[in-house]
C-alpha atoms as a PDB file:
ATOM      1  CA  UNK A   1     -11.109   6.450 -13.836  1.00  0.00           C
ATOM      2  CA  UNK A   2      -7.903   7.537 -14.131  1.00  0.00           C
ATOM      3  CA  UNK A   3      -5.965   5.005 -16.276  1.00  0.00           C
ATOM      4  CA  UNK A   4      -2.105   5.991 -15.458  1.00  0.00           C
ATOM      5  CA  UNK A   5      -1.779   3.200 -12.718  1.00  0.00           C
ATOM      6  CA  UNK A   6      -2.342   0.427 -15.271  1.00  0.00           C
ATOM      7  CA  UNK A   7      -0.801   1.999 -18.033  1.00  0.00           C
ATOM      8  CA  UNK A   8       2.216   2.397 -16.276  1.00  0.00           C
ATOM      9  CA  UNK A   9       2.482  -1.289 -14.791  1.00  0.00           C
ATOM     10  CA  UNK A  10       1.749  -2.670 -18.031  1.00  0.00           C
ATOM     11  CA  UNK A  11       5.054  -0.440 -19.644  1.00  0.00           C
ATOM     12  CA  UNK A  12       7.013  -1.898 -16.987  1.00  0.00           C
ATOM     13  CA  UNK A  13       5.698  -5.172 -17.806  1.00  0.00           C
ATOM     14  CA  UNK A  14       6.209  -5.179 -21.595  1.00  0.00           C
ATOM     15  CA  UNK A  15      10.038  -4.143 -20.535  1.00  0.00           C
ATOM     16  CA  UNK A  16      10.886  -6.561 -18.286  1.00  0.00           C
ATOM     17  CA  UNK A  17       8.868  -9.376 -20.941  1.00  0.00           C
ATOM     18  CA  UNK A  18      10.446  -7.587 -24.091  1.00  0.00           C
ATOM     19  CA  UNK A  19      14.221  -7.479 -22.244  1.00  0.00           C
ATOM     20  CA  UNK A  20      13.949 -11.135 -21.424  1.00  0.00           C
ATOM     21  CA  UNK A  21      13.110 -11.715 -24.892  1.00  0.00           C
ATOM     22  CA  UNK A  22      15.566 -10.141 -26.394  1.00  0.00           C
ATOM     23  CA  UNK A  23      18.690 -11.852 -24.151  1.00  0.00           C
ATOM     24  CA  UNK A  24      17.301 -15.218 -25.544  1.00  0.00           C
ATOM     25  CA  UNK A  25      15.400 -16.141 -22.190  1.00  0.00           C
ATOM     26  CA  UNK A  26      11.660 -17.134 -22.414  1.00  0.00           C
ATOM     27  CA  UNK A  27       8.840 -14.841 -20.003  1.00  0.00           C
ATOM     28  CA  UNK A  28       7.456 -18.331 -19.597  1.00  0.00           C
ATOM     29  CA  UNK A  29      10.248 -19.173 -17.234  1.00  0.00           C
ATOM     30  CA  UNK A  30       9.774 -16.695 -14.236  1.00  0.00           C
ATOM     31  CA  UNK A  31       5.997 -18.412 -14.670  1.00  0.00           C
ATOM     32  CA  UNK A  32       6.410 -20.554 -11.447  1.00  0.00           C
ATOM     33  CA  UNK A  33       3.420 -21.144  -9.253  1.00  0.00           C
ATOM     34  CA  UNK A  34       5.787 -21.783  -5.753  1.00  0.00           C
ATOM     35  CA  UNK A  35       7.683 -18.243  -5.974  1.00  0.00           C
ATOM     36  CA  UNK A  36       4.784 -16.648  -7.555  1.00  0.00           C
ATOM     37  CA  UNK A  37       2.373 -17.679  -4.439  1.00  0.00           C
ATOM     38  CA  UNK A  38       5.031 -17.594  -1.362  1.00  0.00           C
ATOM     39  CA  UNK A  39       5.836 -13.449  -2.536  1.00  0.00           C
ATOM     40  CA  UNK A  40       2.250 -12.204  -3.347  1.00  0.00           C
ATOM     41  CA  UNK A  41       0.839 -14.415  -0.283  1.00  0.00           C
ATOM     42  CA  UNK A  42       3.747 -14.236   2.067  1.00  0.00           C
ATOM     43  CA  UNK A  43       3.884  -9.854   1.489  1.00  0.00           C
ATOM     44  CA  UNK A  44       0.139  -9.624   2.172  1.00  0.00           C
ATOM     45  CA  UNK A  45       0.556 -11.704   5.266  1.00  0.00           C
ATOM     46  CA  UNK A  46       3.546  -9.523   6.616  1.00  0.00           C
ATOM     47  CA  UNK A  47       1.807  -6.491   5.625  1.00  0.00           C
ATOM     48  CA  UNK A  48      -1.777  -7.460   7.779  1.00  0.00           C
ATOM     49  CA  UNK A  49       0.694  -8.439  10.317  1.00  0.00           C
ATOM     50  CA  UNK A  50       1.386  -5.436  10.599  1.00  0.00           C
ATOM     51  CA  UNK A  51      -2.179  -3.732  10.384  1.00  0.00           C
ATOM     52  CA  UNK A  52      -5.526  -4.108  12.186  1.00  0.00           C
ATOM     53  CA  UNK A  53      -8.072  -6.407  10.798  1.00  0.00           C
ATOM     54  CA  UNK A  54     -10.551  -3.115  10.577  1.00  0.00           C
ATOM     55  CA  UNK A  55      -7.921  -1.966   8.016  1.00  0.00           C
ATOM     56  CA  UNK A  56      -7.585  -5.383   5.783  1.00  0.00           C
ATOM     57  CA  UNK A  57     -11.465  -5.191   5.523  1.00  0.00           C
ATOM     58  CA  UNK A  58     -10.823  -2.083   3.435  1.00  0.00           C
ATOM     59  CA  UNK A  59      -8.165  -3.792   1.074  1.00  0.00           C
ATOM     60  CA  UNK A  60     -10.576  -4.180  -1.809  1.00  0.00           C
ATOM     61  CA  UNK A  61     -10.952  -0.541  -1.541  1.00  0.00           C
ATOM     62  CA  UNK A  62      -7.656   0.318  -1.328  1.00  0.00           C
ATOM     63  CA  UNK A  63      -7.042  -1.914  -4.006  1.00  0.00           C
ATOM     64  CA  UNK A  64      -9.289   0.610  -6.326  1.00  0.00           C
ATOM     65  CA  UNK A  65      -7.835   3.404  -5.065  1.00  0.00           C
ATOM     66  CA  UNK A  66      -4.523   2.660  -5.954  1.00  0.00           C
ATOM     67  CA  UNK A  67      -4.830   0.872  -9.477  1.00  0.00           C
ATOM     68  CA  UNK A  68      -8.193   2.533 -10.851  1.00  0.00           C
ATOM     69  CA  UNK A  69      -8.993   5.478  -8.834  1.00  0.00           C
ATOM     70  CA  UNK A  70     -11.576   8.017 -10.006  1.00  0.00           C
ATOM     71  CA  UNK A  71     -10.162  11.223 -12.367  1.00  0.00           C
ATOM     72  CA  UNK A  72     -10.099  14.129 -10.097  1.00  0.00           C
ATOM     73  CA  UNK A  73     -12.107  16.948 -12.624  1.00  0.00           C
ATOM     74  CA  UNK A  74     -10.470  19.834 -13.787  1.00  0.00           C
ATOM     75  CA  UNK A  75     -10.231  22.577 -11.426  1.00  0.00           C
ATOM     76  CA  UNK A  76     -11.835  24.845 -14.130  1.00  0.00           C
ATOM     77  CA  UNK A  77     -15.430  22.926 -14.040  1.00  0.00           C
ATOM     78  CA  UNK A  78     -15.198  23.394 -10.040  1.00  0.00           C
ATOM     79  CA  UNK A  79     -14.396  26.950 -10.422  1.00  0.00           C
ATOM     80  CA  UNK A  80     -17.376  27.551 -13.064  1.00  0.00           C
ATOM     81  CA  UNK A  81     -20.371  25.680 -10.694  1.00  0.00           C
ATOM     82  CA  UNK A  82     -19.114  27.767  -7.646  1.00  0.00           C
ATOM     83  CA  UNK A  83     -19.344  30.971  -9.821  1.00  0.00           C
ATOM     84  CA  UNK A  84     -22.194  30.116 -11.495  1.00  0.00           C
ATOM     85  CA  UNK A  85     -23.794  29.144  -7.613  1.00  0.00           C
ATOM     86  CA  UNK A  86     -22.464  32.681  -6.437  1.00  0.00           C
ATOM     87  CA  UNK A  87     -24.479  34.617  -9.520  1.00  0.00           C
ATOM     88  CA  UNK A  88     -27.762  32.623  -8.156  1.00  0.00           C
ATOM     89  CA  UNK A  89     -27.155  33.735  -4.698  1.00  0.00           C
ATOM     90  CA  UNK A  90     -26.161  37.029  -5.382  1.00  0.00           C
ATOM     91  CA  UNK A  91     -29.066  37.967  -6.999  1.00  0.00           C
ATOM     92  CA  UNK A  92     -31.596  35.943  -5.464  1.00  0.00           C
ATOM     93  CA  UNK A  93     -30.053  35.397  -2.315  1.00  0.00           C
ATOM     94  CA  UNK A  94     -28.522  32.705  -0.332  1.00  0.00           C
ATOM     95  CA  UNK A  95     -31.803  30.705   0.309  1.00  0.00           C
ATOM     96  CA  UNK A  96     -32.583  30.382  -3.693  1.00  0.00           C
ATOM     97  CA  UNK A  97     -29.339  27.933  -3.507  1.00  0.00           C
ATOM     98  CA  UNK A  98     -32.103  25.097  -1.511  1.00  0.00           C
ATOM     99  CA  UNK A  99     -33.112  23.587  -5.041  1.00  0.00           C
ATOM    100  CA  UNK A 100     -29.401  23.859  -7.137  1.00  0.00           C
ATOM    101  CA  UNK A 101     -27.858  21.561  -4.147  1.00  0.00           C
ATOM    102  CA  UNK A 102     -30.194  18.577  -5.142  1.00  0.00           C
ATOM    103  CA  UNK A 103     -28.423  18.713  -8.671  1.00  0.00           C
ATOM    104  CA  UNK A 104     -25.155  18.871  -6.976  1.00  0.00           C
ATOM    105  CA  UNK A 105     -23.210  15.281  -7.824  1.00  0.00           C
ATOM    106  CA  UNK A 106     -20.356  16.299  -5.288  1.00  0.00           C
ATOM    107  CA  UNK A 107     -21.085  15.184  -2.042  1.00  0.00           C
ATOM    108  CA  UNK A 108     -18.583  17.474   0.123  1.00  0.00           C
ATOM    109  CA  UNK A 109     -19.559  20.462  -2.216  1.00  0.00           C
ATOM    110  CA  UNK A 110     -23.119  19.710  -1.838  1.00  0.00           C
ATOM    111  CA  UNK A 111     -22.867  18.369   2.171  1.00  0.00           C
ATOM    112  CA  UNK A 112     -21.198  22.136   2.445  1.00  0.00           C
ATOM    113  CA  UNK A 113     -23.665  24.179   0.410  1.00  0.00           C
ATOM    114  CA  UNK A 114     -26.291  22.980   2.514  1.00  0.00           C
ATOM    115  CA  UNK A 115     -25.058  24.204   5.875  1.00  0.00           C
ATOM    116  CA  UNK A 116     -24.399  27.586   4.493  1.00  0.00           C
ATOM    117  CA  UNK A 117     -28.082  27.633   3.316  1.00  0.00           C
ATOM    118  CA  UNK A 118     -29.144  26.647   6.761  1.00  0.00           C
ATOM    119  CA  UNK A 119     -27.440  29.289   8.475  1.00  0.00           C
ATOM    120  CA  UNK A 120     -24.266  27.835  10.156  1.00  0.00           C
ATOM    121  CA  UNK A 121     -21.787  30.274  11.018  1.00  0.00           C
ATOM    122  CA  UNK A 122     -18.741  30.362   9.040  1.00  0.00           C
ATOM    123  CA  UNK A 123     -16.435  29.718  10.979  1.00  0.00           C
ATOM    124  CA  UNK A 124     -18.200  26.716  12.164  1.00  0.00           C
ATOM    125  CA  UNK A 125     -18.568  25.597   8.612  1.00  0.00           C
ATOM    126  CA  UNK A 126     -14.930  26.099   7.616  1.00  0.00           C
ATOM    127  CA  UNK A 127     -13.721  24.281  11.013  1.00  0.00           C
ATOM    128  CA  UNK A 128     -16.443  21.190  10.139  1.00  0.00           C
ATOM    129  CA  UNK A 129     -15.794  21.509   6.568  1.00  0.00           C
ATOM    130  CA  UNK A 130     -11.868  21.459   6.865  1.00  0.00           C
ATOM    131  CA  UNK A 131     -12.010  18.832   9.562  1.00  0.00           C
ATOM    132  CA  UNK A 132     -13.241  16.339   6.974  1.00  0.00           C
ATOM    133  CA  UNK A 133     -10.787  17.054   4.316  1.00  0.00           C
ATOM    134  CA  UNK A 134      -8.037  16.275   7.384  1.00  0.00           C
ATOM    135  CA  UNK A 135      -9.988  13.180   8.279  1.00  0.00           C
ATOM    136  CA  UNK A 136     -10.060  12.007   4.513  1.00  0.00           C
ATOM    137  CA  UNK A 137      -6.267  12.315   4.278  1.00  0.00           C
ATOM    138  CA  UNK A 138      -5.601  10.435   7.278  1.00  0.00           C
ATOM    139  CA  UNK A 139      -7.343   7.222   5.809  1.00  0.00           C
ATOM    140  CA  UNK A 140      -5.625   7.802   2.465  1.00  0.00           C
ATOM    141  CA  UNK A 141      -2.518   7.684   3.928  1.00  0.00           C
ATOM    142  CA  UNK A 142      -3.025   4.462   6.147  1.00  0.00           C
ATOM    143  CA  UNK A 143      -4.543   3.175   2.269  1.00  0.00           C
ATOM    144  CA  UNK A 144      -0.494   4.187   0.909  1.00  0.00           C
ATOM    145  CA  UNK A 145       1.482   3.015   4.078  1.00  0.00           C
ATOM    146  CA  UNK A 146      -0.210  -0.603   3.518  1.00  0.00           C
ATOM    147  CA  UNK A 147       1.047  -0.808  -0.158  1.00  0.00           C
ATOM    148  CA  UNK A 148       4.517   0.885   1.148  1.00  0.00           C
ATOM    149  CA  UNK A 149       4.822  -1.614   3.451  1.00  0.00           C
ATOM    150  CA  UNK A 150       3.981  -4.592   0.881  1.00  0.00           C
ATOM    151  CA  UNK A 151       6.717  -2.702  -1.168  1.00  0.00           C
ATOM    152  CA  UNK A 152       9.572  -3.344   1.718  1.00  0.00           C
ATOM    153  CA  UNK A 153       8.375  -6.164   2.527  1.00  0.00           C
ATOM    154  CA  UNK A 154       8.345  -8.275  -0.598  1.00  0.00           C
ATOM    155  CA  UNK A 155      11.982  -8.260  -1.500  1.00  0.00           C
ATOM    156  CA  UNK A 156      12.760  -9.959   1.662  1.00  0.00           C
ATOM    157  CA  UNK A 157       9.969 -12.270   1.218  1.00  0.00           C
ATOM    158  CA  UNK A 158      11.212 -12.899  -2.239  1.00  0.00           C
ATOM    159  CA  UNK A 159      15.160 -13.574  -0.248  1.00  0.00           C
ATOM    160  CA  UNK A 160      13.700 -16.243   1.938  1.00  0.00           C
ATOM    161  CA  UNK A 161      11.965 -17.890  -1.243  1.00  0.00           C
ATOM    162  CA  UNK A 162      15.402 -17.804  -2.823  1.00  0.00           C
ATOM    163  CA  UNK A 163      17.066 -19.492   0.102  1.00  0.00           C
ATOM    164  CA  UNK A 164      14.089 -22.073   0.701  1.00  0.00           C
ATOM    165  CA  UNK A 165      15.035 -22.714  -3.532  1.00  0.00           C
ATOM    166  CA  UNK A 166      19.097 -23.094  -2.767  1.00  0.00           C
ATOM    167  CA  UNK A 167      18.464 -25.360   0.581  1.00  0.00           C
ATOM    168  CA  UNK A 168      16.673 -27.647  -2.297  1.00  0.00           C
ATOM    169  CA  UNK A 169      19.424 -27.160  -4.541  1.00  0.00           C
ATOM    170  CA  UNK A 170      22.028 -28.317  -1.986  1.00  0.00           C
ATOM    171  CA  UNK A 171      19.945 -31.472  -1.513  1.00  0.00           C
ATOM    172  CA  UNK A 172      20.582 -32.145  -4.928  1.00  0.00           C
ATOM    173  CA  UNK A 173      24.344 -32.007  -5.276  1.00  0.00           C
ATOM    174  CA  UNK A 174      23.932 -35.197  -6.562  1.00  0.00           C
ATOM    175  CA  UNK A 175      22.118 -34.823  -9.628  1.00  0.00           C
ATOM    176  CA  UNK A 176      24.465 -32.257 -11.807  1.00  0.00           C
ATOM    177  CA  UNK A 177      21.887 -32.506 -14.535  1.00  0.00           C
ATOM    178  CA  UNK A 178      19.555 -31.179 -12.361  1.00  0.00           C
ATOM    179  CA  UNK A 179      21.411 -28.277 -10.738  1.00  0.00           C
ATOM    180  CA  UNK A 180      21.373 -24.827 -13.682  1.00  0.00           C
ATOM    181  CA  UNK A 181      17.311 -25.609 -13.699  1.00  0.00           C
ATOM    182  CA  UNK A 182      17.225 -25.067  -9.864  1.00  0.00           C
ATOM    183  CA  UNK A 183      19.308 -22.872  -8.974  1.00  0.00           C
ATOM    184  CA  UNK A 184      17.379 -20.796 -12.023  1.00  0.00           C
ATOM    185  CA  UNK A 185      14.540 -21.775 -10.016  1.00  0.00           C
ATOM    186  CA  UNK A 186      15.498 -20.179  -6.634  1.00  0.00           C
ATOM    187  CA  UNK A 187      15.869 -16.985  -7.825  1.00  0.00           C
ATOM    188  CA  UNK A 188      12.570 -16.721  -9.441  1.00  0.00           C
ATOM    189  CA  UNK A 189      11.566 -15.757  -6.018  1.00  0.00           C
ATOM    190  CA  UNK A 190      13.848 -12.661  -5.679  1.00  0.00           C
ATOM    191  CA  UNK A 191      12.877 -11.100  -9.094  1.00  0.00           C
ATOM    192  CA  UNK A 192       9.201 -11.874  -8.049  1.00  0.00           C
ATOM    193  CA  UNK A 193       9.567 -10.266  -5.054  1.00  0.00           C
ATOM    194  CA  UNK A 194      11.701  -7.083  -6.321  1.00  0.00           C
ATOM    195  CA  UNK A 195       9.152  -6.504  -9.322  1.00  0.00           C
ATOM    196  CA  UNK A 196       5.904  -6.418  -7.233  1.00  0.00           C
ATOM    197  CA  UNK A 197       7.793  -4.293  -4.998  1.00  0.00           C
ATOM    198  CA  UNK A 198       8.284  -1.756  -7.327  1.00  0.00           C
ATOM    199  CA  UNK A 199       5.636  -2.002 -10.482  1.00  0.00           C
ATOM    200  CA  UNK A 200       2.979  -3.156  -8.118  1.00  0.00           C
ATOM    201  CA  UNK A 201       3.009  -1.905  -4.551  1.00  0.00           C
ATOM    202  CA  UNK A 202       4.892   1.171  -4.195  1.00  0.00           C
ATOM    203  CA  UNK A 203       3.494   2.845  -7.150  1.00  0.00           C
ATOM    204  CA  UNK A 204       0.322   2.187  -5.977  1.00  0.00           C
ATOM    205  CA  UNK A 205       1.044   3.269  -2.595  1.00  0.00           C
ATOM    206  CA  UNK A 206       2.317   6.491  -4.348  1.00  0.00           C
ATOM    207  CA  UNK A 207      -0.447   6.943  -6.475  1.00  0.00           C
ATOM    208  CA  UNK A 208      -2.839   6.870  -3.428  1.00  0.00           C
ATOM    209  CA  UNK A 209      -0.499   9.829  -2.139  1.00  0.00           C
ATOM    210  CA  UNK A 210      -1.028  11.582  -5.105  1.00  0.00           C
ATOM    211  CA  UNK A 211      -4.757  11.490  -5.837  1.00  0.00           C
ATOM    212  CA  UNK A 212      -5.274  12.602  -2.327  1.00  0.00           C
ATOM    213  CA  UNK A 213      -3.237  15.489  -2.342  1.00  0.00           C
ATOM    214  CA  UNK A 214      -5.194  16.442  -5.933  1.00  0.00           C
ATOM    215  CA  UNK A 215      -8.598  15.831  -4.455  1.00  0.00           C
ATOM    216  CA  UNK A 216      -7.330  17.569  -1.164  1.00  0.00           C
ATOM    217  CA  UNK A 217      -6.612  20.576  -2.886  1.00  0.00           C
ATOM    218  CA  UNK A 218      -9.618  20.637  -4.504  1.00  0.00           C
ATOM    219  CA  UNK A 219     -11.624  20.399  -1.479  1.00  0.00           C
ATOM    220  CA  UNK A 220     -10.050  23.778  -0.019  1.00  0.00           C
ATOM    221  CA  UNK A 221     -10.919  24.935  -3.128  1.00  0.00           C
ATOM    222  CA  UNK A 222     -14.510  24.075  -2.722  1.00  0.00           C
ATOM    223  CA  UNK A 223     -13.992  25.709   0.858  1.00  0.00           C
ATOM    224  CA  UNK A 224     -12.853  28.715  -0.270  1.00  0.00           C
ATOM    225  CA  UNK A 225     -15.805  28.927  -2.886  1.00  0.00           C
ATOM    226  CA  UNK A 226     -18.603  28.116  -0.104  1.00  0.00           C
ATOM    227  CA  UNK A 227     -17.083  30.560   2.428  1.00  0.00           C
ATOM    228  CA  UNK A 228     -17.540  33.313  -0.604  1.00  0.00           C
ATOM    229  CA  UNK A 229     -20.719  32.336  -1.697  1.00  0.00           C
ATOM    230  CA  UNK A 230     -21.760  32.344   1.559  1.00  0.00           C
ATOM    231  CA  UNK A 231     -20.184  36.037   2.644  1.00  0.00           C
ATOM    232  CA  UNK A 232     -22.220  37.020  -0.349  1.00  0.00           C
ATOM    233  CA  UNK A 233     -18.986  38.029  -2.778  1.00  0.00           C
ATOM    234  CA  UNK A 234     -19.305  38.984  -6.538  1.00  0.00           C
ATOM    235  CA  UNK A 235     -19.313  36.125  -8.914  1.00  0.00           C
ATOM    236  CA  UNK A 236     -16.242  37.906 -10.600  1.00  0.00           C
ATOM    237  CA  UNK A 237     -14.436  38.024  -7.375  1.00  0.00           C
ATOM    238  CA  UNK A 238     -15.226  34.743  -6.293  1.00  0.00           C
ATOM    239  CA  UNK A 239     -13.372  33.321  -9.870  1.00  0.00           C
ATOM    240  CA  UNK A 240     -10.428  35.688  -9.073  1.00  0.00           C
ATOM    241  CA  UNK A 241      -9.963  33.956  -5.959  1.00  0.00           C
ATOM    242  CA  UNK A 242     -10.309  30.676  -6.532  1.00  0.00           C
ATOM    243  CA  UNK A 243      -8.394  30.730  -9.732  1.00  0.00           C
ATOM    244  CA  UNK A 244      -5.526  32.474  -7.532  1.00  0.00           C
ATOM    245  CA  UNK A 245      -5.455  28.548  -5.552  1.00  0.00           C
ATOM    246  CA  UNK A 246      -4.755  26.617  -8.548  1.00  0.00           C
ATOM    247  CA  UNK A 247      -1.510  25.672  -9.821  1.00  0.00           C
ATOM    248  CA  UNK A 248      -0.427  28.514 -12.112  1.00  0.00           C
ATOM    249  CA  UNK A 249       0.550  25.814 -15.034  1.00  0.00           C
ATOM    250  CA  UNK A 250      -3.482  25.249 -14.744  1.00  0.00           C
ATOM    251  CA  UNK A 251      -4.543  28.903 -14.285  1.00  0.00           C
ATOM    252  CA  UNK A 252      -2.485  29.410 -16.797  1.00  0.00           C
ATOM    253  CA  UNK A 253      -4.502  26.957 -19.200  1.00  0.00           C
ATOM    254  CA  UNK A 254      -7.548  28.207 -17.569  1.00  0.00           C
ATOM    255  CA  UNK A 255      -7.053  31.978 -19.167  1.00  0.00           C
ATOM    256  CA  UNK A 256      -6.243  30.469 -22.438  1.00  0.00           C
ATOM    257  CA  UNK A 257      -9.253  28.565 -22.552  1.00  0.00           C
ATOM    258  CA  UNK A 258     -11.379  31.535 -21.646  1.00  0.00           C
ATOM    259  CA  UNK A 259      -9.507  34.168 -23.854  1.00  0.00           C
END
């Protein structure tokens, strides 16, 4: 798992708890069940509004993807399997690969190997092959436009929370006393509604981004790696290659490690 969504949410939690602290206000007051449940209720509600029901199914998913999603491994490890498959195939050809793929804990690598070993042509394989990575980045980014959306929508959830608070506060005129703990009150709504926005919902709708691009490029990189292994290249050519695809601050980590 990759930790940096939860890390960074809790920073921006401490923050906004520590800064309240220190200007002489207690964290215990923005603790109100009425704002609290009308933003994180009233966003998700706008945001299935706007969504298919097909699509809220997958929320606890989503959910995962954006707050714990799964480390994407080093390109290096990648790199060193596909060479290490191409050495195996180069010297006992393409069909000795039928046993290694068993072993194989990535399923697009391993759904990819396969068809090479039974023959598919390449091109077919690249078109199938680069059709899924296209497919898997469509769903990712319905996963991020959901939590984007939550993101615009909860400050104006969090406005109409406010106003419900002030049309209560107005009823009140009467009772002075009464009045600084109210109006405190309605606004509860609005910070509630701002700070889900943006600790909660639009860095996870970011983060989704993010992750798919990584594993995205990774895929091609597997691509890349099968269409060589498959054309038969030289182990040594086939690292060349696919160390030519990865970001040259990683490359260049890559050659220090191996130096």
């Amino acid at each position: 798992m990759d930790p940096a969504t939860l890390i960074g949410v809790g920073v921006a939690l401490v923050a906004i708890l520590v800064s309240m602290i220190l200007e002489g206000s207690s964290p215990m007051a923005i603790m109100l069940i009425p704002p609290i449940l009308l933003v994180f209720v009233g966003t998700f509600g706008a945001a299935m509004a706007g969504s298919t029901m097909a699509d809220v199914k997958k929320m606890g998913g989503w959910m995962k993807q954006g707050f714990m999603p799964a480390a994407v491994p080093p390109a290096a490890d990648k790199i060193q399997d596909l060479v290490t498959l191409a050495e195996k195939a180069r010297k006992e050809g393409l069909l000795a690969l039928e046993g290694p793929i068993k072993d194989i804990q990535d399923p697009f690598l391993q759904r990819g190997l396969q068809m090479a070993v039974d023959g598919t042509d390449p091109e077919d394989l690249r078109t199938v092959l680069e059709a899924e990575i296209s497919a898997k980045k469509a769903e990712d980014k319905v996963a991020a436009k959901f939590f984007t959306a939550m993101g615009g929508y909860a400050p104006t959830i969090g406005i109409i929370g406010t106003v419900i608070g002030l049309i209560h506060v107005l009823e009140n005129l009467n009772q002075p006393d009464k009045l600084g703990h109210l109006i405190a009150a309605a606004f509860v709504a609005t910070l509630w509604g701002v700070l889900s926005a943006n600790v909660l919902w639009l860095p996870a709708g970011a983060k989704i981004m993010r992750t798919s691009d990584l594993q995205a490029a990774q895929m091609k990189l597997l691509v890349e790696g099968i269409s060589e292994i498959q054309a038969g290249t030289s182990p040594r050519t086939v690292r060349q290659k696919l160390t030519s695809l990865v970001p040259p601050s990683e490359a260049a980590a890559m050659a220090k490690a191996a130096a």
